[in-house]
PDB file of N, CA and C in Angstrom:
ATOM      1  N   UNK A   1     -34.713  42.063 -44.732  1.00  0.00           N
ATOM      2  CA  UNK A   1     -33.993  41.193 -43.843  1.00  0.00           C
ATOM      3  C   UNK A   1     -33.597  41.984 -42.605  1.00  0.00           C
ATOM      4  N   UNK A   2     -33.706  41.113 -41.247  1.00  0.00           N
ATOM      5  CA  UNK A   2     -33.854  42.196 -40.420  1.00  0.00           C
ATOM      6  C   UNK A   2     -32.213  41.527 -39.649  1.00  0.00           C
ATOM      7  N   UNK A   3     -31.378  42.927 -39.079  1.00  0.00           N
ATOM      8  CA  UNK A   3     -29.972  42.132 -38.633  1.00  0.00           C
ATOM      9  C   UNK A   3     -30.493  42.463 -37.308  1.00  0.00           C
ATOM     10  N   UNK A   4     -29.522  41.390 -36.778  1.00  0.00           N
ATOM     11  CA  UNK A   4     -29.810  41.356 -34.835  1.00  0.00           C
ATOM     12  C   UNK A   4     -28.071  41.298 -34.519  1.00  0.00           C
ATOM     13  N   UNK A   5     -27.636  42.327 -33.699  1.00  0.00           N
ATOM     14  CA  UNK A   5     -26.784  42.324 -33.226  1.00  0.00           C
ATOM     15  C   UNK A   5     -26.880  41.877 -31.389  1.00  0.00           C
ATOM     16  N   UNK A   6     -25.636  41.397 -31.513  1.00  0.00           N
ATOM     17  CA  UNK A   6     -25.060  40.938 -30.310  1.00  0.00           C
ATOM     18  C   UNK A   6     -24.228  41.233 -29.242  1.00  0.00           C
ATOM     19  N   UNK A   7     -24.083  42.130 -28.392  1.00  0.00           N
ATOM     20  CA  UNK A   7     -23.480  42.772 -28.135  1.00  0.00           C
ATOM     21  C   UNK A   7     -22.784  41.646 -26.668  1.00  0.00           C
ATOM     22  N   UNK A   8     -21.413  41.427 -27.041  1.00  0.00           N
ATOM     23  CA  UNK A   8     -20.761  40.666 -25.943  1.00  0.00           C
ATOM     24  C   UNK A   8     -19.559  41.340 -24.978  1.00  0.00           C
ATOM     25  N   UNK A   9     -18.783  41.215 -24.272  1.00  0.00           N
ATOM     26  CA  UNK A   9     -18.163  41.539 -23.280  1.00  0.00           C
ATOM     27  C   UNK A   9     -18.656  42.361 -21.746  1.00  0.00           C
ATOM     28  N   UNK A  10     -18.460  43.210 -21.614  1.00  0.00           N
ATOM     29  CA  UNK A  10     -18.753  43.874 -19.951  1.00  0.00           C
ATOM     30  C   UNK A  10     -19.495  44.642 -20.334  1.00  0.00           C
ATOM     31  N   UNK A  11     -20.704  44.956 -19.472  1.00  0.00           N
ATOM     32  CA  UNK A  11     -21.849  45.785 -19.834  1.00  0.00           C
ATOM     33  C   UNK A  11     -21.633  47.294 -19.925  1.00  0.00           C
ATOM     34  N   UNK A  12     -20.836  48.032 -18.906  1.00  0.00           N
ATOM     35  CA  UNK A  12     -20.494  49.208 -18.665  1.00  0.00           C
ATOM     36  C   UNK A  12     -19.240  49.756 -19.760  1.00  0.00           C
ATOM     37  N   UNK A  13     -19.731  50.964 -20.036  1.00  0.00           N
ATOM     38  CA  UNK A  13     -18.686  51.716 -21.204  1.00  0.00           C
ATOM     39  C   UNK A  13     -17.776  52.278 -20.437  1.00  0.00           C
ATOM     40  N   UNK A  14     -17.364  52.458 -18.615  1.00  0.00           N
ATOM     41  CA  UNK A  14     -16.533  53.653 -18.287  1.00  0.00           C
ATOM     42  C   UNK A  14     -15.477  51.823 -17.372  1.00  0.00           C
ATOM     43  N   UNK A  15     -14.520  52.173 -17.898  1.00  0.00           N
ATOM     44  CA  UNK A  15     -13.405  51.074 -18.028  1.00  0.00           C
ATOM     45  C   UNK A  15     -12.881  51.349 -16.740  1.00  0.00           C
ATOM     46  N   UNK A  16     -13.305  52.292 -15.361  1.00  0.00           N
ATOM     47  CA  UNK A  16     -12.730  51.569 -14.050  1.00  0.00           C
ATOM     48  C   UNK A  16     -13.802  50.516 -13.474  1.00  0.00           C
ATOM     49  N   UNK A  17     -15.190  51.155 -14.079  1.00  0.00           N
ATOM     50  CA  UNK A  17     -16.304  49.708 -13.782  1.00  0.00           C
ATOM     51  C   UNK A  17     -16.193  48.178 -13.800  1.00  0.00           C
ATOM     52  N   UNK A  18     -15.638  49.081 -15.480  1.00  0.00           N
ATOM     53  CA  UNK A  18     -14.910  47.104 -16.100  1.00  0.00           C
ATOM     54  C   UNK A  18     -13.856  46.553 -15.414  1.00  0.00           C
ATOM     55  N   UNK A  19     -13.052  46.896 -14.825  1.00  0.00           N
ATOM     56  CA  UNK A  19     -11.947  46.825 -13.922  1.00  0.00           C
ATOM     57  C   UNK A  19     -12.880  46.090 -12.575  1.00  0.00           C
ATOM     58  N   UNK A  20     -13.305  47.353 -11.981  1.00  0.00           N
ATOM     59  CA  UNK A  20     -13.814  46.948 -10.797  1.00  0.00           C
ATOM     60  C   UNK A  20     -14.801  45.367 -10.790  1.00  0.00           C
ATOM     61  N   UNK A  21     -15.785  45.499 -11.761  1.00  0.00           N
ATOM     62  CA  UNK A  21     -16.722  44.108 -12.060  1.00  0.00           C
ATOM     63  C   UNK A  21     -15.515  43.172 -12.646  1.00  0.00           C
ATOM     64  N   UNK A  22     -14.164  42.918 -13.033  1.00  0.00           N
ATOM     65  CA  UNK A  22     -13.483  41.946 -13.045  1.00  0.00           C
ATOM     66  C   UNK A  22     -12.645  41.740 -12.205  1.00  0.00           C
ATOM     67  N   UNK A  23     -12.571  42.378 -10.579  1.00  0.00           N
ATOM     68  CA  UNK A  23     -11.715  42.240  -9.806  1.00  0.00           C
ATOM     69  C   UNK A  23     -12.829  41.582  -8.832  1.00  0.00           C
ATOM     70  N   UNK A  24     -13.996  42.368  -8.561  1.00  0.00           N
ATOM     71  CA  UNK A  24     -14.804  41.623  -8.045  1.00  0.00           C
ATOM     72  C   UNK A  24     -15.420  40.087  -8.057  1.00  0.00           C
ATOM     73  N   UNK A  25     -15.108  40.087  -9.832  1.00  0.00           N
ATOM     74  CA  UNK A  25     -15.743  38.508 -10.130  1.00  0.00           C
ATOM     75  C   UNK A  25     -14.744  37.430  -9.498  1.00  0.00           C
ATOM     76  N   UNK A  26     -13.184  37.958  -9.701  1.00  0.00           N
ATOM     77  CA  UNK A  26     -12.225  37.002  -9.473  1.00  0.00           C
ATOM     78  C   UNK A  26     -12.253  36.895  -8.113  1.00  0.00           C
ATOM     79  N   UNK A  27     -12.822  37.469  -7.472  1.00  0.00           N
ATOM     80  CA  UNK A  27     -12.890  37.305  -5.715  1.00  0.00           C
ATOM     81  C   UNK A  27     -13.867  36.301  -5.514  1.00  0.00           C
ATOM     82  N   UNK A  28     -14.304  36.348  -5.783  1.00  0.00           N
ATOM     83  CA  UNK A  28     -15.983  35.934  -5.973  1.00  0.00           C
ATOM     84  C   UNK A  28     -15.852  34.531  -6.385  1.00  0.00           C
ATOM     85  N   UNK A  29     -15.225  33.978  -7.204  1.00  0.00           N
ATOM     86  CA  UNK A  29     -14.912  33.192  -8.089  1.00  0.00           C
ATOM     87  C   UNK A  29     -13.643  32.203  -7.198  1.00  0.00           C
ATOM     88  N   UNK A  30     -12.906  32.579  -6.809  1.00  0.00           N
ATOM     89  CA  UNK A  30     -11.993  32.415  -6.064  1.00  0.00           C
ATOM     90  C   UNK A  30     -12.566  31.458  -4.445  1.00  0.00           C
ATOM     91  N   UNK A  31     -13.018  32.906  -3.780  1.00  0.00           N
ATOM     92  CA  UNK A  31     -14.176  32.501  -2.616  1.00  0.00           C
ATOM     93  C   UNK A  31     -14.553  31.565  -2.779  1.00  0.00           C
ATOM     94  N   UNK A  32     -15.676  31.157  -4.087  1.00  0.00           N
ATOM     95  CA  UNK A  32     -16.235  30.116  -4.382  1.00  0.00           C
ATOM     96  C   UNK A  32     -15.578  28.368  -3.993  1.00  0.00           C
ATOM     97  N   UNK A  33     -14.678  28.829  -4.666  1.00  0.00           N
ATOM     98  CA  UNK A  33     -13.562  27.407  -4.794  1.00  0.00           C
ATOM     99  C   UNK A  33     -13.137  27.428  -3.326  1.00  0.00           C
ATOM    100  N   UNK A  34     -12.771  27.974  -2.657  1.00  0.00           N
ATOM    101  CA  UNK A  34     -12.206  27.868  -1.472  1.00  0.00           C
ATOM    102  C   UNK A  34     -12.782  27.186  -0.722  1.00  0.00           C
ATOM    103  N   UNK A  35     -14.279  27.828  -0.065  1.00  0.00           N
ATOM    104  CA  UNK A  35     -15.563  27.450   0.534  1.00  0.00           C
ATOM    105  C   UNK A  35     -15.543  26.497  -0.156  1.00  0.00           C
ATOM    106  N   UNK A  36     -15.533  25.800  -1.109  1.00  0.00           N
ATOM    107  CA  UNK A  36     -16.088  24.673  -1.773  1.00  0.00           C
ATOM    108  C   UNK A  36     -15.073  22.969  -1.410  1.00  0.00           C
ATOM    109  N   UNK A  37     -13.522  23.742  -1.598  1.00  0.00           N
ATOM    110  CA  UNK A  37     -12.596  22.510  -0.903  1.00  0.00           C
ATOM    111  C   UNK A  37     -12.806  22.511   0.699  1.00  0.00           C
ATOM    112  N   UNK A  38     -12.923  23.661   1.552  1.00  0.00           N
ATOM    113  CA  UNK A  38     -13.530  23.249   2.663  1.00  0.00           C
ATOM    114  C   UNK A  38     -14.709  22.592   2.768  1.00  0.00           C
ATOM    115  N   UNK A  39     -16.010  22.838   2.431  1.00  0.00           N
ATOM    116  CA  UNK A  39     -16.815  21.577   2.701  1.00  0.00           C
ATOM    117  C   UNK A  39     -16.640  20.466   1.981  1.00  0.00           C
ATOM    118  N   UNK A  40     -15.769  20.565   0.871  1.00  0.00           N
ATOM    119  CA  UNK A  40     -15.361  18.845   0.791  1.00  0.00           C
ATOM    120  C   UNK A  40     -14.552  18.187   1.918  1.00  0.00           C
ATOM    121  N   UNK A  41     -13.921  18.458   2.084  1.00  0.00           N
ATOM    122  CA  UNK A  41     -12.716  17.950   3.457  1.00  0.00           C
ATOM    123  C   UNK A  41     -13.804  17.990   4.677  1.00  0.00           C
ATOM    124  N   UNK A  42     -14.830  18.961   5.071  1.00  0.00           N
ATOM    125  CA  UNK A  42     -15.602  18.657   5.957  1.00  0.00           C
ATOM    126  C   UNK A  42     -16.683  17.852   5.713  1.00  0.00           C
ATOM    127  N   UNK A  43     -16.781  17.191   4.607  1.00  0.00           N
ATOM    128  CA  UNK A  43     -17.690  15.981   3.923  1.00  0.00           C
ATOM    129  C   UNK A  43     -16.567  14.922   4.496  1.00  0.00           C
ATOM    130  N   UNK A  44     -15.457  14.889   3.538  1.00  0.00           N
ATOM    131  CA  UNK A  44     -14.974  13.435   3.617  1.00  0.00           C
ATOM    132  C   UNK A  44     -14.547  13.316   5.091  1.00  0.00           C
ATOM    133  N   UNK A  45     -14.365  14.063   5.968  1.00  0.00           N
ATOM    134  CA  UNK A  45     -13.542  13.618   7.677  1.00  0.00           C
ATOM    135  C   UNK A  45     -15.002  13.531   8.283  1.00  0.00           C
ATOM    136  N   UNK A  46     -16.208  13.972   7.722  1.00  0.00           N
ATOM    137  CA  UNK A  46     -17.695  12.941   8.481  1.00  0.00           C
ATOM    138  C   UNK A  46     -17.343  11.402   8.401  1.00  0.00           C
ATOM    139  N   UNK A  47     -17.314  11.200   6.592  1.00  0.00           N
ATOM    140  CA  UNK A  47     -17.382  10.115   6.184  1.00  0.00           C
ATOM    141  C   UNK A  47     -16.819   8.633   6.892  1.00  0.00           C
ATOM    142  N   UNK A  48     -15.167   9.811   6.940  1.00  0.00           N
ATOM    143  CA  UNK A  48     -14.014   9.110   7.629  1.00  0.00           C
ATOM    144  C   UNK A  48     -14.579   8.931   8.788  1.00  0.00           C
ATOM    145  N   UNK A  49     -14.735   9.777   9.587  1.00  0.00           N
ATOM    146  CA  UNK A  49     -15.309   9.463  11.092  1.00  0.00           C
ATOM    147  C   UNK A  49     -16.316   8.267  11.494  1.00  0.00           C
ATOM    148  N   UNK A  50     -17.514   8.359  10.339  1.00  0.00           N
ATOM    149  CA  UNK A  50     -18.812   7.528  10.530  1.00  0.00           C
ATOM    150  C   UNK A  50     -17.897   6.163  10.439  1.00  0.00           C
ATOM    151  N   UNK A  51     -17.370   5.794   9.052  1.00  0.00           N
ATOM    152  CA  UNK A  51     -16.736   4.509   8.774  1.00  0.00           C
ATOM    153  C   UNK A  51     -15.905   4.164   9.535  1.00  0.00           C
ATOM    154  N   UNK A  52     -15.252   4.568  10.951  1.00  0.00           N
ATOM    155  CA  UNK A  52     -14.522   4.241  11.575  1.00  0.00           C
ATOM    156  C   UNK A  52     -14.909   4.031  12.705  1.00  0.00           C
ATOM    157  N   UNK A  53     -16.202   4.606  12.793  1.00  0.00           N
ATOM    158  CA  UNK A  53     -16.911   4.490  13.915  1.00  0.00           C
ATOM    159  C   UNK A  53     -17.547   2.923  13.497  1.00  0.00           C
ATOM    160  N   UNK A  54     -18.387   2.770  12.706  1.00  0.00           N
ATOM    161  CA  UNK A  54     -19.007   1.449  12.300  1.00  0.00           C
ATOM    162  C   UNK A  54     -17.892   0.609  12.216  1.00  0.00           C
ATOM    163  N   UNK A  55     -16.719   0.600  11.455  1.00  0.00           N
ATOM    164  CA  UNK A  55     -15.618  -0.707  11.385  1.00  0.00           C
ATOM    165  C   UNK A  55     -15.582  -0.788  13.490  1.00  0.00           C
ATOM    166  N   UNK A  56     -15.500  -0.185  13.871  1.00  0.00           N
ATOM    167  CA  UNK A  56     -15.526  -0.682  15.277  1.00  0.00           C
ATOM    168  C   UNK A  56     -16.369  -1.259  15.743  1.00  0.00           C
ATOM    169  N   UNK A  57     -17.333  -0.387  15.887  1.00  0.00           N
ATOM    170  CA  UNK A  57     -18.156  -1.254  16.256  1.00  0.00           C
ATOM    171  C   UNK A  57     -18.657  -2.942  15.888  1.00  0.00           C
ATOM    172  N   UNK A  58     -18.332  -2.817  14.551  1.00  0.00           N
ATOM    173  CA  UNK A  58     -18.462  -4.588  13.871  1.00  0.00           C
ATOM    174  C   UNK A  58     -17.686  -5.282  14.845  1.00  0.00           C
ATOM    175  N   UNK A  59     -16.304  -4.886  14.405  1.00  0.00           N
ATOM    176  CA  UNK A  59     -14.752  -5.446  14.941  1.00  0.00           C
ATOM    177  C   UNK A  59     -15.570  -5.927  16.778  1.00  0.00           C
ATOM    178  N   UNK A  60     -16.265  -5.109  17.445  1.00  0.00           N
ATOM    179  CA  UNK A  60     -16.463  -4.854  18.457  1.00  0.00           C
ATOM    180  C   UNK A  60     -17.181  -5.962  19.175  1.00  0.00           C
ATOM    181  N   UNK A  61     -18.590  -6.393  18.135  1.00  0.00           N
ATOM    182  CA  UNK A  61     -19.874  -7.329  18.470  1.00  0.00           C
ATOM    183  C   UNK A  61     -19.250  -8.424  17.778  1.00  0.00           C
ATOM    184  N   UNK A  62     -18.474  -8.282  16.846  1.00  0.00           N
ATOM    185  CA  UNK A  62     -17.786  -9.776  16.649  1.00  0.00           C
ATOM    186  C   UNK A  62     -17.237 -10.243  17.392  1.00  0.00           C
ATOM    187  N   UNK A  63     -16.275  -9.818  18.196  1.00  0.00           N
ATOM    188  CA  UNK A  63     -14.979 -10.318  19.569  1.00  0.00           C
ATOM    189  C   UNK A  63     -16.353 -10.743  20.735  1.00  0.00           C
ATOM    190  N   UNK A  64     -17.339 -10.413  20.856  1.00  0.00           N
ATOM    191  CA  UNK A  64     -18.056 -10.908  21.942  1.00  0.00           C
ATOM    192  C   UNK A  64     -18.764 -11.635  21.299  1.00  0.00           C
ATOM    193  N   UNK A  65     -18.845 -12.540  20.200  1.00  0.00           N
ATOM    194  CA  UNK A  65     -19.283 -13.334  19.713  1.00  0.00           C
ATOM    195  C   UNK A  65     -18.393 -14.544  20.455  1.00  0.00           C
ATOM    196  N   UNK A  66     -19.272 -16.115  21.365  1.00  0.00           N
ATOM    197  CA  UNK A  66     -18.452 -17.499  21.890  1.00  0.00           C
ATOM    198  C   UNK A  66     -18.020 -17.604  20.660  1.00  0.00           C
ATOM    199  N   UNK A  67     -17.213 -18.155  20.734  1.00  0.00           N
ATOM    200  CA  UNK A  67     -16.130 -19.228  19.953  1.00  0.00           C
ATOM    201  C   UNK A  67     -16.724 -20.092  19.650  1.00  0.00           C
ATOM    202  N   UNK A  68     -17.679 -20.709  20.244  1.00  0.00           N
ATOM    203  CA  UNK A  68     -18.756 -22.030  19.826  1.00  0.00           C
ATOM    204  C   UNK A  68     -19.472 -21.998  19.029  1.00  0.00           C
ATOM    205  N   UNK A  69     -19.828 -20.558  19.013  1.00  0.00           N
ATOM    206  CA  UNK A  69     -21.057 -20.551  18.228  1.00  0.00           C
ATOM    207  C   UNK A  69     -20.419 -20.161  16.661  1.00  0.00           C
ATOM    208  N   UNK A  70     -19.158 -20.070  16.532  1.00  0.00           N
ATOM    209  CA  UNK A  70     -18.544 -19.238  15.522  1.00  0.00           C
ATOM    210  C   UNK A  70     -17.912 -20.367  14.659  1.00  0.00           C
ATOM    211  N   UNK A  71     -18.185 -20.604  13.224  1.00  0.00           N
ATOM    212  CA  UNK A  71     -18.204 -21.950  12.129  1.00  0.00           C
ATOM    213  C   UNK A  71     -16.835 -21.994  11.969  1.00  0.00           C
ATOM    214  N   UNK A  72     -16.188 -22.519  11.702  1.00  0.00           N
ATOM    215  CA  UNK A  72     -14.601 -22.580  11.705  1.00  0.00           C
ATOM    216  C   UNK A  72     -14.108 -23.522  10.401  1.00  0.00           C
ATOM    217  N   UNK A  73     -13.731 -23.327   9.393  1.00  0.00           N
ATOM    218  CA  UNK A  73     -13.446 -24.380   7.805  1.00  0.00           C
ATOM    219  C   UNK A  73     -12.578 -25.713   8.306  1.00  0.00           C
ATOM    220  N   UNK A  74     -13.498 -26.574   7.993  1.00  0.00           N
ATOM    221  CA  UNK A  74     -13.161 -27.906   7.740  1.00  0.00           C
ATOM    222  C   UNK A  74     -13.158 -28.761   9.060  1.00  0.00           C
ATOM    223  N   UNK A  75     -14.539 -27.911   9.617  1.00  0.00           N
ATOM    224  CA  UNK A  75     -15.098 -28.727  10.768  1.00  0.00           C
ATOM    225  C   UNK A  75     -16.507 -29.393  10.245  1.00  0.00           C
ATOM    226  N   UNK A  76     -17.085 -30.183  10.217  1.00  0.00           N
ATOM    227  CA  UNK A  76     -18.385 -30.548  10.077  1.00  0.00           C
ATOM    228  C   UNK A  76     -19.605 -30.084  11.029  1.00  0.00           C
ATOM    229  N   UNK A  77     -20.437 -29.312  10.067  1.00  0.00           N
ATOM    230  CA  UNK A  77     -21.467 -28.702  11.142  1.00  0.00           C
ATOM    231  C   UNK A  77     -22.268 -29.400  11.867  1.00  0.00           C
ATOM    232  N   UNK A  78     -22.889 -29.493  12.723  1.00  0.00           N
ATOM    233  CA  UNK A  78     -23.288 -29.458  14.097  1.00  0.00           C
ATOM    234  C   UNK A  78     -24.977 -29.730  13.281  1.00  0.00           C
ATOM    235  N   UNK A  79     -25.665 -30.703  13.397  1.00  0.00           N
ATOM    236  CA  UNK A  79     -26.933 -30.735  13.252  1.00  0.00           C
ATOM    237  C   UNK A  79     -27.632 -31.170  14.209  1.00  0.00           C
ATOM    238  N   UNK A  80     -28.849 -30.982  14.424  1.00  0.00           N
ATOM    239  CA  UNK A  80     -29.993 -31.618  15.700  1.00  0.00           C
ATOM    240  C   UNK A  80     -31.482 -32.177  15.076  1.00  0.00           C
ATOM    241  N   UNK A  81     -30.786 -33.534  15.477  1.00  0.00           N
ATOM    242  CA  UNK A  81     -32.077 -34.633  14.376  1.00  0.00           C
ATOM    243  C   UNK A  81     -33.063 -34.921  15.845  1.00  0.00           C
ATOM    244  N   UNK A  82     -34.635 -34.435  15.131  1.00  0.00           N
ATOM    245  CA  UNK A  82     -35.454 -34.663  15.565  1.00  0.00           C
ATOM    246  C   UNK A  82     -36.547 -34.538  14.450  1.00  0.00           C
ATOM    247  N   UNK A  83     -37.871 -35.011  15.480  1.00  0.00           N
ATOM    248  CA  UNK A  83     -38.967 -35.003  14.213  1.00  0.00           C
ATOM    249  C   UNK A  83     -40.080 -34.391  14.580  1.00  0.00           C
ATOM    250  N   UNK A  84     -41.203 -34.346  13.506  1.00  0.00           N
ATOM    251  CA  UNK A  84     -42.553 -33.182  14.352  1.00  0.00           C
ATOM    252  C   UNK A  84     -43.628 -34.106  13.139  1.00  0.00           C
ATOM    253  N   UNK A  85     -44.639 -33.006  13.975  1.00  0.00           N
ATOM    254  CA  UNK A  85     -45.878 -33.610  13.688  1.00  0.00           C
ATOM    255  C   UNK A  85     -47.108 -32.463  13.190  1.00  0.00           C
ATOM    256  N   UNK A  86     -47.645 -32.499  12.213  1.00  0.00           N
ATOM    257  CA  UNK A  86     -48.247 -31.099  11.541  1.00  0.00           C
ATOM    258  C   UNK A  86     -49.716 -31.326  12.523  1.00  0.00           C
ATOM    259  N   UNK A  87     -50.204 -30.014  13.137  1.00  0.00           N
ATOM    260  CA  UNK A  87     -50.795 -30.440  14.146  1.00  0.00           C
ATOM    261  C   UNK A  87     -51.776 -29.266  13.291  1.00  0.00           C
ATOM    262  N   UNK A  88     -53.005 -30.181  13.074  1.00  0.00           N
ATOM    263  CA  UNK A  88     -54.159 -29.242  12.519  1.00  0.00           C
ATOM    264  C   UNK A  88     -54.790 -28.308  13.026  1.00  0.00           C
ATOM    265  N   UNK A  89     -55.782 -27.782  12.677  1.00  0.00           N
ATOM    266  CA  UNK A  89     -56.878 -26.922  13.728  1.00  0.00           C
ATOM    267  C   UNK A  89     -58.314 -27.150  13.828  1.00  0.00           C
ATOM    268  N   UNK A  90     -58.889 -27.633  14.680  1.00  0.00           N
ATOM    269  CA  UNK A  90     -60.197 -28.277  14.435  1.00  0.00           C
ATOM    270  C   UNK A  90     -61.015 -27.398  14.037  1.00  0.00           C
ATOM    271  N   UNK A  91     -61.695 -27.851  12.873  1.00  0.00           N
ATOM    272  CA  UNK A  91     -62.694 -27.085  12.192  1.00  0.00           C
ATOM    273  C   UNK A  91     -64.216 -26.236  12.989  1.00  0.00           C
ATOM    274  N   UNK A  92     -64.576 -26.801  13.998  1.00  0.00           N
ATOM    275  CA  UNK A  92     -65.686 -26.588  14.964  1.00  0.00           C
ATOM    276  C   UNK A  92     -65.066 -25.096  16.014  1.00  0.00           C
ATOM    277  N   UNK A  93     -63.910 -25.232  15.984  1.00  0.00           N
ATOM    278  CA  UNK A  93     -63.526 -23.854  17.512  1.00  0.00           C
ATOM    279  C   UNK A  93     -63.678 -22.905  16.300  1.00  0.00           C
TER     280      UNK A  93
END
């Protein structure tokens, strides 16, 4: 039977290494998160920006929308009665 050992914790046997590779990681680690809530906040104030830019603009092309042309509840719509005629295509052109 063959045993397999596992050898876990910090690779280096001289314990200011181990020190140093766990002061380093926590920097590192740290950094990480930091950089990371900054480009979130520089994600969401795009977001914010774009969506505030578009709610305007809607808000914007709506107000120059006539009044006439704009349906209003519990008016009866506006129809235009006329009639047509299905106009073939002569088979010979």
């Amino acid at each position: 039977m063959q045993k397999i050992y596992v050898k876990s914790g910090l690779p280096g046997s001289n314990p200011l290494a181990n020190v140093l590779i766990v002061i380093v990681g926590a920097i590192v680690i740290s950094a990480a998160l930091v950089l990371g809530f900054f480009a979130f906040l520089l994600l969401s104030a795009v977001v914010l920006v774009a969506a505030a830019v578009l709610g305007i603009r809607a808000w914007w092309l709506g107000r120059s929308v006539p009044p006439s042309t704009v349906a209003r509840p519990g008016q009866p719509a506006e129809f235009i009665e006329g009639e047509f005629h299905v106009v073939k295509k002569d088979k010979t052109s």
